[in-house]
N, C-alpha and C. Protein backbone atom coordinates (compact mmCIF):
# COMPACT_ATOMS: atom_id res chain seq x y z
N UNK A 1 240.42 -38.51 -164.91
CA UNK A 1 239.86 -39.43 -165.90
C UNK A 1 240.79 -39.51 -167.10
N UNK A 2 241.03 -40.71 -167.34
CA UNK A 2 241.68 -40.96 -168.74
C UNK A 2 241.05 -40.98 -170.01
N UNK A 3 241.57 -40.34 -171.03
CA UNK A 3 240.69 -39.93 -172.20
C UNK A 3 241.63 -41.19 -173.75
N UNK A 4 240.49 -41.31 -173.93
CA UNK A 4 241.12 -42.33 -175.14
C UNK A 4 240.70 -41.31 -176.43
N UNK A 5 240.98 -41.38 -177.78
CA UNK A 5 240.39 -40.80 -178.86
C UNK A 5 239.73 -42.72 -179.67
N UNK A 6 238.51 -41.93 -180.24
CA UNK A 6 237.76 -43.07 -180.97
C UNK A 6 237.77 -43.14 -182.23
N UNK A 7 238.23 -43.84 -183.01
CA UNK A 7 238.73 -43.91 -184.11
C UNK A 7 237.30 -44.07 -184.97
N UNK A 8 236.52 -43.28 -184.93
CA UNK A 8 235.15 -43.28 -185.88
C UNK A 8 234.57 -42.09 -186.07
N UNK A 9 233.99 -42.18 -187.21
CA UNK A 9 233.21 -40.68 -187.33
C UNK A 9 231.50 -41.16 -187.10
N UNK A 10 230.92 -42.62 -186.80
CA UNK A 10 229.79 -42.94 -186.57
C UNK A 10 229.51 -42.68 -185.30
N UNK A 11 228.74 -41.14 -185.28
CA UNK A 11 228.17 -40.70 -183.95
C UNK A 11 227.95 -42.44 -182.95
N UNK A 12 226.77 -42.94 -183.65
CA UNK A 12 225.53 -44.00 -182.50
C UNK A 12 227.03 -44.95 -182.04
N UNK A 13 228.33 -45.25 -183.07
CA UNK A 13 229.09 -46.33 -182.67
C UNK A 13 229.73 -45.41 -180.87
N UNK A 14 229.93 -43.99 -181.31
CA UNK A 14 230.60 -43.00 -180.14
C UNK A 14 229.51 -43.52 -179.24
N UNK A 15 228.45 -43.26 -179.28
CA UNK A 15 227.46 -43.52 -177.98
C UNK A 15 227.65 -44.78 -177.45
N UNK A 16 227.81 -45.74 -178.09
CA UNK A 16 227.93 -46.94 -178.13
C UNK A 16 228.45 -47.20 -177.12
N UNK A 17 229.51 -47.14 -177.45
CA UNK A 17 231.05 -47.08 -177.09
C UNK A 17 231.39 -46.77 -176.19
N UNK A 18 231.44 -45.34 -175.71
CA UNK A 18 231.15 -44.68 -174.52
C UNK A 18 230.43 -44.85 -173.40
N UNK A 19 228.82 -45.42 -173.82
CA UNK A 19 228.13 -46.16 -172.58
C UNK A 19 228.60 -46.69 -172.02
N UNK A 20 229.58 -47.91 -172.95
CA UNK A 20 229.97 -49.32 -172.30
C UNK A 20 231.16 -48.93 -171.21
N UNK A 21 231.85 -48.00 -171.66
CA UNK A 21 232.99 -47.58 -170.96
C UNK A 21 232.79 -46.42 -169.79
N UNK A 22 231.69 -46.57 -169.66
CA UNK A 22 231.19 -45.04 -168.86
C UNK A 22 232.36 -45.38 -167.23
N UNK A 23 231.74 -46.87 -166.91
CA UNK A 23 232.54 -46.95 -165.66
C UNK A 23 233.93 -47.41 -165.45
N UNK A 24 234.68 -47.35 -166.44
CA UNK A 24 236.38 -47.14 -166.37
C UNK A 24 236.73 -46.23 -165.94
N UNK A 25 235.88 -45.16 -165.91
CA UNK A 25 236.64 -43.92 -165.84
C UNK A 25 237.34 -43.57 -166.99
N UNK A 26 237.32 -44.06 -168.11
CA UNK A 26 237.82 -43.35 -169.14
C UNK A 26 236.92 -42.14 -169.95
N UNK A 27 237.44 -41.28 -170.79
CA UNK A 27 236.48 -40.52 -171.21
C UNK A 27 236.72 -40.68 -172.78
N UNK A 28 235.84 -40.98 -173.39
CA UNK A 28 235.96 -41.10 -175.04
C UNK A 28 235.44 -40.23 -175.65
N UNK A 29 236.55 -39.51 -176.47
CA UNK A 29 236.00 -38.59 -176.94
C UNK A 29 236.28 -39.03 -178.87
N UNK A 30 234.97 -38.83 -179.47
CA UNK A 30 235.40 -38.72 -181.18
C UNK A 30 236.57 -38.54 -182.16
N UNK A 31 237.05 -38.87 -182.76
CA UNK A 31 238.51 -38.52 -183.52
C UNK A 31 237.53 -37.33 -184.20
N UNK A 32 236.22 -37.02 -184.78
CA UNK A 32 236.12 -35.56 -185.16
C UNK A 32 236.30 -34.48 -184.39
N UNK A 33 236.42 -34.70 -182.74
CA UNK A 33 236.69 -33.33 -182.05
C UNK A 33 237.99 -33.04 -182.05
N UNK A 34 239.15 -33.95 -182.70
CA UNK A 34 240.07 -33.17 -183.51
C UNK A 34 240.51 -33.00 -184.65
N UNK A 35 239.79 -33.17 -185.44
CA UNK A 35 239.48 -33.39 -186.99
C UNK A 35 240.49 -33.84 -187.42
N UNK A 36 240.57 -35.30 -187.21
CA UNK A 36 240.88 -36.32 -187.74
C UNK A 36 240.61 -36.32 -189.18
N UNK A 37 241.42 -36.98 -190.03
CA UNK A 37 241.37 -37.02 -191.38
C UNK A 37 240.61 -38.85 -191.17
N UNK A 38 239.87 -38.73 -192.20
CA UNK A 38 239.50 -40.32 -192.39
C UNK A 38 240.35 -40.84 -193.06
N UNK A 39 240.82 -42.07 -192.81
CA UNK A 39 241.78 -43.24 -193.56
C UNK A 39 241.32 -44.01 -194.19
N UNK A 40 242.34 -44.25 -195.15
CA UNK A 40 241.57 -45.07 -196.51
C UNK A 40 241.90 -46.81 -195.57
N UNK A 41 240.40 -47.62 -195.63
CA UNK A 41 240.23 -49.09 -194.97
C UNK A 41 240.75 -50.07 -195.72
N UNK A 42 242.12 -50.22 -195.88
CA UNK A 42 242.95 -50.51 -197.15
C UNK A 42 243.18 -51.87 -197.05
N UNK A 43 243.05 -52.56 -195.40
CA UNK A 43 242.91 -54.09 -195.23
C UNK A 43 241.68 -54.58 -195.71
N UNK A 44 242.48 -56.21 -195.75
CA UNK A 44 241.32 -57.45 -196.17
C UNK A 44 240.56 -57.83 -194.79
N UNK A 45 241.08 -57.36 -193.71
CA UNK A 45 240.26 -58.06 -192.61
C UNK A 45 239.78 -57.26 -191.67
N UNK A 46 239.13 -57.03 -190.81
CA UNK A 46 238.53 -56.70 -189.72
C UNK A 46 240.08 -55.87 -188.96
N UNK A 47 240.57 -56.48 -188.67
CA UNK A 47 242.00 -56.81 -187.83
C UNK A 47 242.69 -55.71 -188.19
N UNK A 48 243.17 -55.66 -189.73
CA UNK A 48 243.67 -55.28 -190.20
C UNK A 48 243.40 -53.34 -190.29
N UNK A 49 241.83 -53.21 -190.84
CA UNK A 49 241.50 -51.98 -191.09
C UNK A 49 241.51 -51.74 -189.37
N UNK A 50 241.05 -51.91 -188.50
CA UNK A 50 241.19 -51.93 -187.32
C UNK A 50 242.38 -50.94 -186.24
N UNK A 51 243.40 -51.78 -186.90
CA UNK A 51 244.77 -51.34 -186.69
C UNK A 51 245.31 -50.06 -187.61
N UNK A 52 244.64 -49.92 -188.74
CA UNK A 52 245.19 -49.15 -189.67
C UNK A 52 244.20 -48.04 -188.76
N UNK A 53 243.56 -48.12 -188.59
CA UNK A 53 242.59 -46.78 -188.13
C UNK A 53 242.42 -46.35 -186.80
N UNK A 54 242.88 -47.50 -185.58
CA UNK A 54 243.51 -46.92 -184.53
C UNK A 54 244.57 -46.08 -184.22
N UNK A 55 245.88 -46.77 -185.36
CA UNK A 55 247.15 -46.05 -185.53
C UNK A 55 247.29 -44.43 -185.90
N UNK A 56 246.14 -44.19 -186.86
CA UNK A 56 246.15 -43.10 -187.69
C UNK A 56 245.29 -42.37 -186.48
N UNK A 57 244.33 -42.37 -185.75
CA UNK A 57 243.62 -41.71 -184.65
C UNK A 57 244.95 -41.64 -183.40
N UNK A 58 245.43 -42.60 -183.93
CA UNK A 58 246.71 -42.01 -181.97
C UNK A 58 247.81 -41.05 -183.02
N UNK A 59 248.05 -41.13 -183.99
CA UNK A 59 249.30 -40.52 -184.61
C UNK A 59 248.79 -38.96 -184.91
N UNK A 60 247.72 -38.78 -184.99
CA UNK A 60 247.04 -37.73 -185.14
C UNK A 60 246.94 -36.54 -184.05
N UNK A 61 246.26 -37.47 -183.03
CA UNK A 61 245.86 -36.88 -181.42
C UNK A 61 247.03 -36.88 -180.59
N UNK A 62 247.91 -38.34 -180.56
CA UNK A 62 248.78 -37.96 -179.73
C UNK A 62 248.36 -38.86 -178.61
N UNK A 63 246.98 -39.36 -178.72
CA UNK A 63 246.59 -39.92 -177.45
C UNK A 63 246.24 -41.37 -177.74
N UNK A 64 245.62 -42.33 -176.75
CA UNK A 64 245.20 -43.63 -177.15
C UNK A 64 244.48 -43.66 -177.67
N UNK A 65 244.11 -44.90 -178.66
CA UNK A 65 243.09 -44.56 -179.06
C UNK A 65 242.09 -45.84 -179.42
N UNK A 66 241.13 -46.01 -179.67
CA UNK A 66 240.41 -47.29 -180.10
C UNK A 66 239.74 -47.25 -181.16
N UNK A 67 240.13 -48.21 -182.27
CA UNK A 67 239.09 -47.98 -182.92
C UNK A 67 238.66 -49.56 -183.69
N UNK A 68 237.58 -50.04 -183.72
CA UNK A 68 236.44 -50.84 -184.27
C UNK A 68 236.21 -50.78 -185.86
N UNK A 69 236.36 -51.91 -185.86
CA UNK A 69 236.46 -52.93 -187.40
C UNK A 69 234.95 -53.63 -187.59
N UNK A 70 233.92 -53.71 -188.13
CA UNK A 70 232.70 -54.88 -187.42
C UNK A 70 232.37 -54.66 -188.97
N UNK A 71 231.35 -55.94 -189.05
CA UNK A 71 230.58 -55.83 -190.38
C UNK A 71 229.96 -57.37 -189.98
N UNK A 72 228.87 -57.43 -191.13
CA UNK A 72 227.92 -58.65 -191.25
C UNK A 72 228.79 -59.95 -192.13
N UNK A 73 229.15 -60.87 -191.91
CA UNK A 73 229.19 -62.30 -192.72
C UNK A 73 227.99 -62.99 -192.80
N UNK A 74 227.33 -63.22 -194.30
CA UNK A 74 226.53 -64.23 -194.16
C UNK A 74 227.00 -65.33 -195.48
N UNK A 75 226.64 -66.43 -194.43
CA UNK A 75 227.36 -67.77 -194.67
C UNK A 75 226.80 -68.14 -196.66
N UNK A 76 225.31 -67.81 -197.03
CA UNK A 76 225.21 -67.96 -198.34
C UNK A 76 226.07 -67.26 -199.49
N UNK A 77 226.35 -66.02 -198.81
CA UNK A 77 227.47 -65.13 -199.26
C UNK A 77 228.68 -65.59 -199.42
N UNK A 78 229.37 -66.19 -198.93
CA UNK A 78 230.40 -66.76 -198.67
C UNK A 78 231.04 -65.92 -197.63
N UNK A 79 230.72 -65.38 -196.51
CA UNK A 79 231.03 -63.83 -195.94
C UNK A 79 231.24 -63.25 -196.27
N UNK A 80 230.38 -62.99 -197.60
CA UNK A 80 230.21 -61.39 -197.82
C UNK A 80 229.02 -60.73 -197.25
N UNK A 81 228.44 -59.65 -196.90
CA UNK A 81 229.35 -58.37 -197.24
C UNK A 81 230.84 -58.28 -196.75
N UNK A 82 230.91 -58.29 -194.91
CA UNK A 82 231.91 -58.54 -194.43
C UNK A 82 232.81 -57.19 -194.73
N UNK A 83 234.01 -57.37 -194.68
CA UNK A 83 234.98 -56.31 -194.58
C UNK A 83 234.51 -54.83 -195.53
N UNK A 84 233.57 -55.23 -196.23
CA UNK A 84 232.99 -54.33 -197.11
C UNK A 84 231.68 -53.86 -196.68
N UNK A 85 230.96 -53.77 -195.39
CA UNK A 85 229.70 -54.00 -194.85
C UNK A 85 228.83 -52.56 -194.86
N UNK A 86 229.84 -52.06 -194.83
CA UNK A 86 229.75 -50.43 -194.80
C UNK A 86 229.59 -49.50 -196.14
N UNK A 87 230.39 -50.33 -197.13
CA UNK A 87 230.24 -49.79 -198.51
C UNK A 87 229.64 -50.73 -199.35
N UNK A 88 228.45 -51.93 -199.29
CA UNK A 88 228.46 -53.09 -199.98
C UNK A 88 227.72 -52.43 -200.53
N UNK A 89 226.41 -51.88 -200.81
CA UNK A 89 226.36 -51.48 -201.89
C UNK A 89 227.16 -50.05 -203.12
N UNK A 90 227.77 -49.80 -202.34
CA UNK A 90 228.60 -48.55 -202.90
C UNK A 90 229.58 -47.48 -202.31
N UNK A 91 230.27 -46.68 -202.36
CA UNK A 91 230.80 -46.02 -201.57
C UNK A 91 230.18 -45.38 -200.97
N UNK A 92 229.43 -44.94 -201.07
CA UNK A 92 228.23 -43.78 -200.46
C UNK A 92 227.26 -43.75 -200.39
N UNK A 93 226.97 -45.60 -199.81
CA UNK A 93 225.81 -45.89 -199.73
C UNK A 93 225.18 -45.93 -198.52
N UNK A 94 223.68 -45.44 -198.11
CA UNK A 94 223.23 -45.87 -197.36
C UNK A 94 223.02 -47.03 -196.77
N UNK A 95 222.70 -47.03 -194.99
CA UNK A 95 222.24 -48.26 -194.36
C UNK A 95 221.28 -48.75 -194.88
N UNK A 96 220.59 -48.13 -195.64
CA UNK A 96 218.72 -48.70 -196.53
C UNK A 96 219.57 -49.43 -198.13
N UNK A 97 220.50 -48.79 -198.47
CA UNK A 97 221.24 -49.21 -199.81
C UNK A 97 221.93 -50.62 -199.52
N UNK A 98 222.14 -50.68 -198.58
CA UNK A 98 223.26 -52.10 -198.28
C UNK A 98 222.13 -53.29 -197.71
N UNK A 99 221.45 -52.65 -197.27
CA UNK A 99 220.32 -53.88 -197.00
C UNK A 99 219.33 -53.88 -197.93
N UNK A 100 219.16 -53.45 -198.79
CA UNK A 100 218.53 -53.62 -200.14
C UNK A 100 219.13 -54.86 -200.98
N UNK A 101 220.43 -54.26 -200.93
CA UNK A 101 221.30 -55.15 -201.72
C UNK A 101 221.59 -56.24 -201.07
N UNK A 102 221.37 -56.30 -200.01
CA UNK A 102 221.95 -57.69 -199.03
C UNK A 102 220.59 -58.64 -199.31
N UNK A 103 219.39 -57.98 -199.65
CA UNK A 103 218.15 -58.79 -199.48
C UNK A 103 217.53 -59.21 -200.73
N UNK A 104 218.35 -58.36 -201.73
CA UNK A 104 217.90 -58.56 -202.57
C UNK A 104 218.91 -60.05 -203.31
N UNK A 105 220.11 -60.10 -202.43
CA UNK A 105 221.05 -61.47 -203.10
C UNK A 105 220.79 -62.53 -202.45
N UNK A 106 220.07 -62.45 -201.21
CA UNK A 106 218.88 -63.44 -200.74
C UNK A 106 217.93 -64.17 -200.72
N UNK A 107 217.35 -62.86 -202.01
CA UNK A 107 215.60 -63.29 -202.41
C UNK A 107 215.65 -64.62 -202.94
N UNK A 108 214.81 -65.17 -201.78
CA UNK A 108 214.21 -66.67 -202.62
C UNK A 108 214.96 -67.64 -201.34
N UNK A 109 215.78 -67.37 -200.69
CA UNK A 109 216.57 -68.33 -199.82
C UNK A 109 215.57 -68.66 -198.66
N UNK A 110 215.56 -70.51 -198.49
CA UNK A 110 215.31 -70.04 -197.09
C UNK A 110 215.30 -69.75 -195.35
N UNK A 111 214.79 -69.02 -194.63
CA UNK A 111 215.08 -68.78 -193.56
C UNK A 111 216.43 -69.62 -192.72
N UNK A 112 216.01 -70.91 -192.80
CA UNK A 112 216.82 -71.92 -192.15
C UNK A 112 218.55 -71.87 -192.76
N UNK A 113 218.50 -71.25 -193.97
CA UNK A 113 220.08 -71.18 -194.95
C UNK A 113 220.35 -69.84 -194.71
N UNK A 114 219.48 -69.09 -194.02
CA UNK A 114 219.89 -67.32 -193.91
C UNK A 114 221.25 -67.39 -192.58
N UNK A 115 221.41 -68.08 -192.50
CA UNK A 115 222.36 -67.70 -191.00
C UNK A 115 223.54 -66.56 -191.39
N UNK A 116 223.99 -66.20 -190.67
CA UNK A 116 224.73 -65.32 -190.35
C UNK A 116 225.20 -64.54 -188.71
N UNK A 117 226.06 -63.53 -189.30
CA UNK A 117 226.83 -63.17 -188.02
C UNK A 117 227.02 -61.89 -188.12
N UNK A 118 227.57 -61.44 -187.27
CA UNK A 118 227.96 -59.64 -187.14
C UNK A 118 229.51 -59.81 -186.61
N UNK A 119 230.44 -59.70 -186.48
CA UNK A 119 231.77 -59.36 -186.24
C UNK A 119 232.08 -58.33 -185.82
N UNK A 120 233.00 -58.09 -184.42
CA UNK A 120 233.27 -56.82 -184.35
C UNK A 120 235.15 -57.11 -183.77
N UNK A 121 235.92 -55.97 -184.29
CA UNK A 121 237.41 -56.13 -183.73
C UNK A 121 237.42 -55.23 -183.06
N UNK A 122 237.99 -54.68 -182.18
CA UNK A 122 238.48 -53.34 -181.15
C UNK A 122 239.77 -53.50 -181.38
N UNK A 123 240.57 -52.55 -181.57
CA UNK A 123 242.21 -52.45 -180.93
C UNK A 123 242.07 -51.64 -180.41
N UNK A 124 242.83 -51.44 -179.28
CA UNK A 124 243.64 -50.66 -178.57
C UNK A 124 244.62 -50.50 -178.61
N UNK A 125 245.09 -49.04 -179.36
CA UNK A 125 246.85 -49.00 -179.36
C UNK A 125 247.13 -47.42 -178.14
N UNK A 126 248.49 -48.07 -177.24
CA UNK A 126 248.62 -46.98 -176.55
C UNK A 126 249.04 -45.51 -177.18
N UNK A 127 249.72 -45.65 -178.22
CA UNK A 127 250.36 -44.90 -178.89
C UNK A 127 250.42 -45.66 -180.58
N UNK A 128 250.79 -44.13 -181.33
CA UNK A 128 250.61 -44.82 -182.88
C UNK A 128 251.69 -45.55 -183.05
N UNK A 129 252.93 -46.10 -182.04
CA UNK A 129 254.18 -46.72 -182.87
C UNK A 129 253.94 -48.56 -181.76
N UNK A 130 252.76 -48.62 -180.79
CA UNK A 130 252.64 -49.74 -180.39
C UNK A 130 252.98 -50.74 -181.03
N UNK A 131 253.64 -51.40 -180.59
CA UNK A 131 254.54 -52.74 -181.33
C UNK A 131 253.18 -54.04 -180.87
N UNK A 132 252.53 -53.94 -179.45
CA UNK A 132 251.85 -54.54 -179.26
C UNK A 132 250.53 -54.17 -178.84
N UNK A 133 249.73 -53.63 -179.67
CA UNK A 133 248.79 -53.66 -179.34
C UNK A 133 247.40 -54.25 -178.68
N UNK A 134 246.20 -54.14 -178.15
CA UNK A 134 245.11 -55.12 -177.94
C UNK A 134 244.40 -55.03 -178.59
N UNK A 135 243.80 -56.91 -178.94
CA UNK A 135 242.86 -57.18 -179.83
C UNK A 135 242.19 -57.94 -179.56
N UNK A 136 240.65 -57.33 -179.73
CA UNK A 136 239.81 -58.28 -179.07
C UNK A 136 238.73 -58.30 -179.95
N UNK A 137 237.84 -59.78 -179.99
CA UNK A 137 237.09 -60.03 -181.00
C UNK A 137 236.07 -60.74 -180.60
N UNK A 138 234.92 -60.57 -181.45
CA UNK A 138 233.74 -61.29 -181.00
C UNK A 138 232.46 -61.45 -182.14
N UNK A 139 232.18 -62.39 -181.81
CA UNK A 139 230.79 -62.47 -183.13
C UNK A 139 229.66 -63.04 -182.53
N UNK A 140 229.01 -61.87 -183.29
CA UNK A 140 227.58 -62.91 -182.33
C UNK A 140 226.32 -63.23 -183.62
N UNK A 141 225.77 -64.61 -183.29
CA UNK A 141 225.07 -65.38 -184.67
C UNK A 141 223.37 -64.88 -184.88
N UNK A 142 222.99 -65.07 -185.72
CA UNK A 142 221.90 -64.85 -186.44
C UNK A 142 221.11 -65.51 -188.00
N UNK A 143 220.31 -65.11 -188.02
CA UNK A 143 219.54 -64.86 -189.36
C UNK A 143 219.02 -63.91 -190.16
N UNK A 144 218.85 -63.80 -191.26
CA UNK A 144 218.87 -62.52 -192.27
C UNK A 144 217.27 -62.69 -192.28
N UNK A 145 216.45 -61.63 -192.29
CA UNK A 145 215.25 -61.90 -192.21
C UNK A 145 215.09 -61.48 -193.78
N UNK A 146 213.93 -61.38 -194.57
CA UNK A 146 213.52 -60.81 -195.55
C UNK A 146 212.72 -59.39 -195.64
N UNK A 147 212.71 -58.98 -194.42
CA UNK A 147 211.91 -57.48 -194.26
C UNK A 147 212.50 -57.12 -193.54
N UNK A 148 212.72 -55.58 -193.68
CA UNK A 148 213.20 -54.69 -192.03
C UNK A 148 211.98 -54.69 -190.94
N UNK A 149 212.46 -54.97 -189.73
CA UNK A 149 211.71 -54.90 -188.71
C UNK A 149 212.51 -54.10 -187.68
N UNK A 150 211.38 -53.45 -186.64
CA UNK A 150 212.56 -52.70 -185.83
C UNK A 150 213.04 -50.74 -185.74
N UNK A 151 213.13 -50.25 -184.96
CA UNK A 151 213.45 -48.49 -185.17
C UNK A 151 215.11 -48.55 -184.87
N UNK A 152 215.47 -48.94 -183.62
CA UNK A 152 216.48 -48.99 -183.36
C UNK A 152 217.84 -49.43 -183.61
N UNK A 153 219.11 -49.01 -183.31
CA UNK A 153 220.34 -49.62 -184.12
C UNK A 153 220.37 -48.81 -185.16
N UNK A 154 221.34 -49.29 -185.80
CA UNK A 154 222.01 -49.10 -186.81
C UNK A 154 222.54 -50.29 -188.22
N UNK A 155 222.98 -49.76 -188.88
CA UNK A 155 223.40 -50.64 -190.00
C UNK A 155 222.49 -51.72 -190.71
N UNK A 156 223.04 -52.65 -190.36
CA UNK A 156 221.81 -54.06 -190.23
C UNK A 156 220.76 -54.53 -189.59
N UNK A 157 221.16 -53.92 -188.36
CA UNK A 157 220.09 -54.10 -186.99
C UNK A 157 218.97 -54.84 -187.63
N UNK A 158 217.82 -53.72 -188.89
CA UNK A 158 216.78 -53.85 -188.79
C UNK A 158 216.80 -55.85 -189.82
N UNK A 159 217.36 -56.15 -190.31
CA UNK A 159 217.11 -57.29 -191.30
C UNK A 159 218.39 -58.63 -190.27
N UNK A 160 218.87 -58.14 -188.95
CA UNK A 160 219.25 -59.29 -188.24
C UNK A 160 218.63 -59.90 -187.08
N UNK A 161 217.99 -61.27 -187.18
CA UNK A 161 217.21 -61.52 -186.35
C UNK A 161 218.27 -62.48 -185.32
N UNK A 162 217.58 -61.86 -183.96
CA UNK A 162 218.45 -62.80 -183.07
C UNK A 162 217.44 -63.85 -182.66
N UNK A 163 218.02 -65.11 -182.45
CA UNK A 163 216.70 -66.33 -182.34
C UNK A 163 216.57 -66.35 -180.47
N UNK A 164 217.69 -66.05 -180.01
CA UNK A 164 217.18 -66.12 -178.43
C UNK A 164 216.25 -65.24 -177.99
N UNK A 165 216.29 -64.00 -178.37
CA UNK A 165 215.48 -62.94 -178.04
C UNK A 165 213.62 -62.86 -178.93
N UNK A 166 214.10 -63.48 -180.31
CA UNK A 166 212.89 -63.49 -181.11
C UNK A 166 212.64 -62.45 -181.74
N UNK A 167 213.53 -61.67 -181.88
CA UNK A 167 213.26 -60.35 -182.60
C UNK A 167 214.53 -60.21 -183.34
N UNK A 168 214.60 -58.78 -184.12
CA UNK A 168 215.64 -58.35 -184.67
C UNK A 168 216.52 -57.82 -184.06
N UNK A 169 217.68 -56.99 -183.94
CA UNK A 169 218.59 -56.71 -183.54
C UNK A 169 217.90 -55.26 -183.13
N UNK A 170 217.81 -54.37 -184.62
CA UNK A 170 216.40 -53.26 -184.51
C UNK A 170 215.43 -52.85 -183.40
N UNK A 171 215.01 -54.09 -182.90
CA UNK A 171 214.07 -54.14 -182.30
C UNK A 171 214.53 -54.44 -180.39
N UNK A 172 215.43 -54.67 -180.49
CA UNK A 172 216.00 -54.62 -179.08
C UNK A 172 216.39 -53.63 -178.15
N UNK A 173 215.75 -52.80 -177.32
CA UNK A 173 216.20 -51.85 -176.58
C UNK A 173 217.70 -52.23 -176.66
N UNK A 174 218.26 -50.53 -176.26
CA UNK A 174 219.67 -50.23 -176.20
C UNK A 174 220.16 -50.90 -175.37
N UNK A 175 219.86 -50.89 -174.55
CA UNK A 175 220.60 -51.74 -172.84
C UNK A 175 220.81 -53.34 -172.80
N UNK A 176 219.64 -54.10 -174.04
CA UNK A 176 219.93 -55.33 -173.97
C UNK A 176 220.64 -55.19 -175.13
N UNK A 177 220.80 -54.99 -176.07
CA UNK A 177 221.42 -54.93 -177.66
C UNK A 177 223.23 -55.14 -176.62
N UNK A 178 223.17 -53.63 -175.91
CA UNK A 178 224.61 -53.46 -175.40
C UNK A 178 225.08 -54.65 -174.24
N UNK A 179 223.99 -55.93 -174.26
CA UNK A 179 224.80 -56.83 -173.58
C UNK A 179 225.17 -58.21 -174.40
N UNK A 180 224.37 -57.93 -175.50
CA UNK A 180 223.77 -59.15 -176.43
C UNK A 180 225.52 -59.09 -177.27
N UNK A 181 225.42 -58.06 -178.15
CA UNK A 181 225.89 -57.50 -179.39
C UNK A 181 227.10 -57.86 -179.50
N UNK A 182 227.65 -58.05 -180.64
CA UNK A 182 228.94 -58.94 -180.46
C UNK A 182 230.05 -57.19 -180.46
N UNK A 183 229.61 -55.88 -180.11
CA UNK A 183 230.40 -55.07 -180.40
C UNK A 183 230.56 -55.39 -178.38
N UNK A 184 229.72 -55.38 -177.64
CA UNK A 184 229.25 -55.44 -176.36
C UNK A 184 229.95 -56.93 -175.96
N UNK A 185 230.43 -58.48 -176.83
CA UNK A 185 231.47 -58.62 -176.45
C UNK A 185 232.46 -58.94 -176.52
N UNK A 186 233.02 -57.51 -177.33
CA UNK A 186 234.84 -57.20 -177.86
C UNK A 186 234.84 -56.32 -177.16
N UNK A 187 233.93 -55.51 -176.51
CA UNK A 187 234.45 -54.56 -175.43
C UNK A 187 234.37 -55.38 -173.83
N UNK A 188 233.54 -56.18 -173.49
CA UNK A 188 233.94 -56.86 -172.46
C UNK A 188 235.53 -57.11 -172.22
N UNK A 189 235.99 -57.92 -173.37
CA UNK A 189 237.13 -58.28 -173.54
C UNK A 189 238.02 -57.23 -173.39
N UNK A 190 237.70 -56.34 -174.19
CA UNK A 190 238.74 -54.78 -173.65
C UNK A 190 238.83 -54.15 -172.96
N UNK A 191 237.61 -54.64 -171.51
CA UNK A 191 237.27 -53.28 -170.63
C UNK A 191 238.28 -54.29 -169.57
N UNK A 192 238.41 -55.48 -169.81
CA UNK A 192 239.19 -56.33 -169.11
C UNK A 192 240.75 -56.26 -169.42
N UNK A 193 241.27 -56.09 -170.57
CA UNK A 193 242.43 -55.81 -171.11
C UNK A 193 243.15 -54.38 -170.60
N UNK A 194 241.88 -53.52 -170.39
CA UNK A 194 242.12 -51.92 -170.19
C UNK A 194 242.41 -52.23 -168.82
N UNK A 195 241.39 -52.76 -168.01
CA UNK A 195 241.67 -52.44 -166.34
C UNK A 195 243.15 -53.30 -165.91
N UNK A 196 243.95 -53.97 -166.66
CA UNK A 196 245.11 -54.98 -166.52
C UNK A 196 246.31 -54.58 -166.78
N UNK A 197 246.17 -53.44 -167.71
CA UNK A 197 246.85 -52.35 -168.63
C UNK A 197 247.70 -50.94 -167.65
């Protein structure tokens, strides 16, 4: 089995992640099971921090590695939160802190102007000096609800409603989320890039 290192310290993204890849035969293991230093997310884009944080997980380990860029754009925002999705309300803010703040620059909008999206990048670099790496991208659309609904997920989950399903993101068992989810398909795209590779 081939082992990639994962350029995240978000356990649920490792589970994530790993599900999807269960049948490559690859084995993904955390950049904390070699204590990886975290890197400062010093790009403007998805793409960018992406690459900066795959590079620094293979230069570290030694091994391949992947690592995931994603955050929320919503269109009243001008896409914001976006590249900041993770720290929008602060550096050290909670998933309850950023959707506070996301709902609270909302209040009063309505439903029909809430649209939005989730973004996710993957790279794959074979090594930290890859000249060419893989990049694969995907977004998948929505609406910002005004209440959390939902146990499940992470981040936004609970305040993104998907309109095909009728629920929130939150609220979607794991197994459909992981076919829906726009992280579910930038890894399509990579599990296709990987087996070609």
């Amino acid at each position: 089995m081939n082992k990639l290192v994962l350029a995240t310290g978000n356990q649920k993204k490792v589970k994530e992640l790993a599900a999807m890849l269960a049948d490559l035969a690859i084995e993904v293991v955390p950049q904390s099971e070699f204590a990886v230093s975290e890197v400062a997310e010093t790009g403007t884009t998805f793409v960018e921090n992406a690459i900066i944080k795959a590079r620094h997980a293979a230069r570290a380990t030694g091994l391949p590695a992947v690592a995931d860029d994603s955050g929320l754009e919503v269109d009243l925002l001008q896409g914001r939160p976006g590249v900041y999705s993770a720290r929008f309300a602060g550096e050290d803010a909670s998933d309850r802190d950023n959707i506070d703040k996301l709902l609270g620059e909302l209040n009063g909008a309505p439903s029909d102007l809430r649209t939005a999206r989730f973004w996710c990048v993957l790279v794959y670099m074979r090594h930290a000096d890859d000249p060419t790496p893989v990049i694969c991208q995907a977004s998948w659309e929505g609406l910002i609800t005004s209440d959390l609904r939902g146990q499940n997920g992470f981040g936004y989950d609970p305040v993104f409603f998907v309109p095909s399903e009728e629920c929130t993101s939150a609220e979607l068992p794991a197994e459909r989320k992981n076919q829906l989810s726009h992280r579910a398909q930038a890894l399509a795209k990579l599990k296709l890039a990987l087996a070609a590779d």
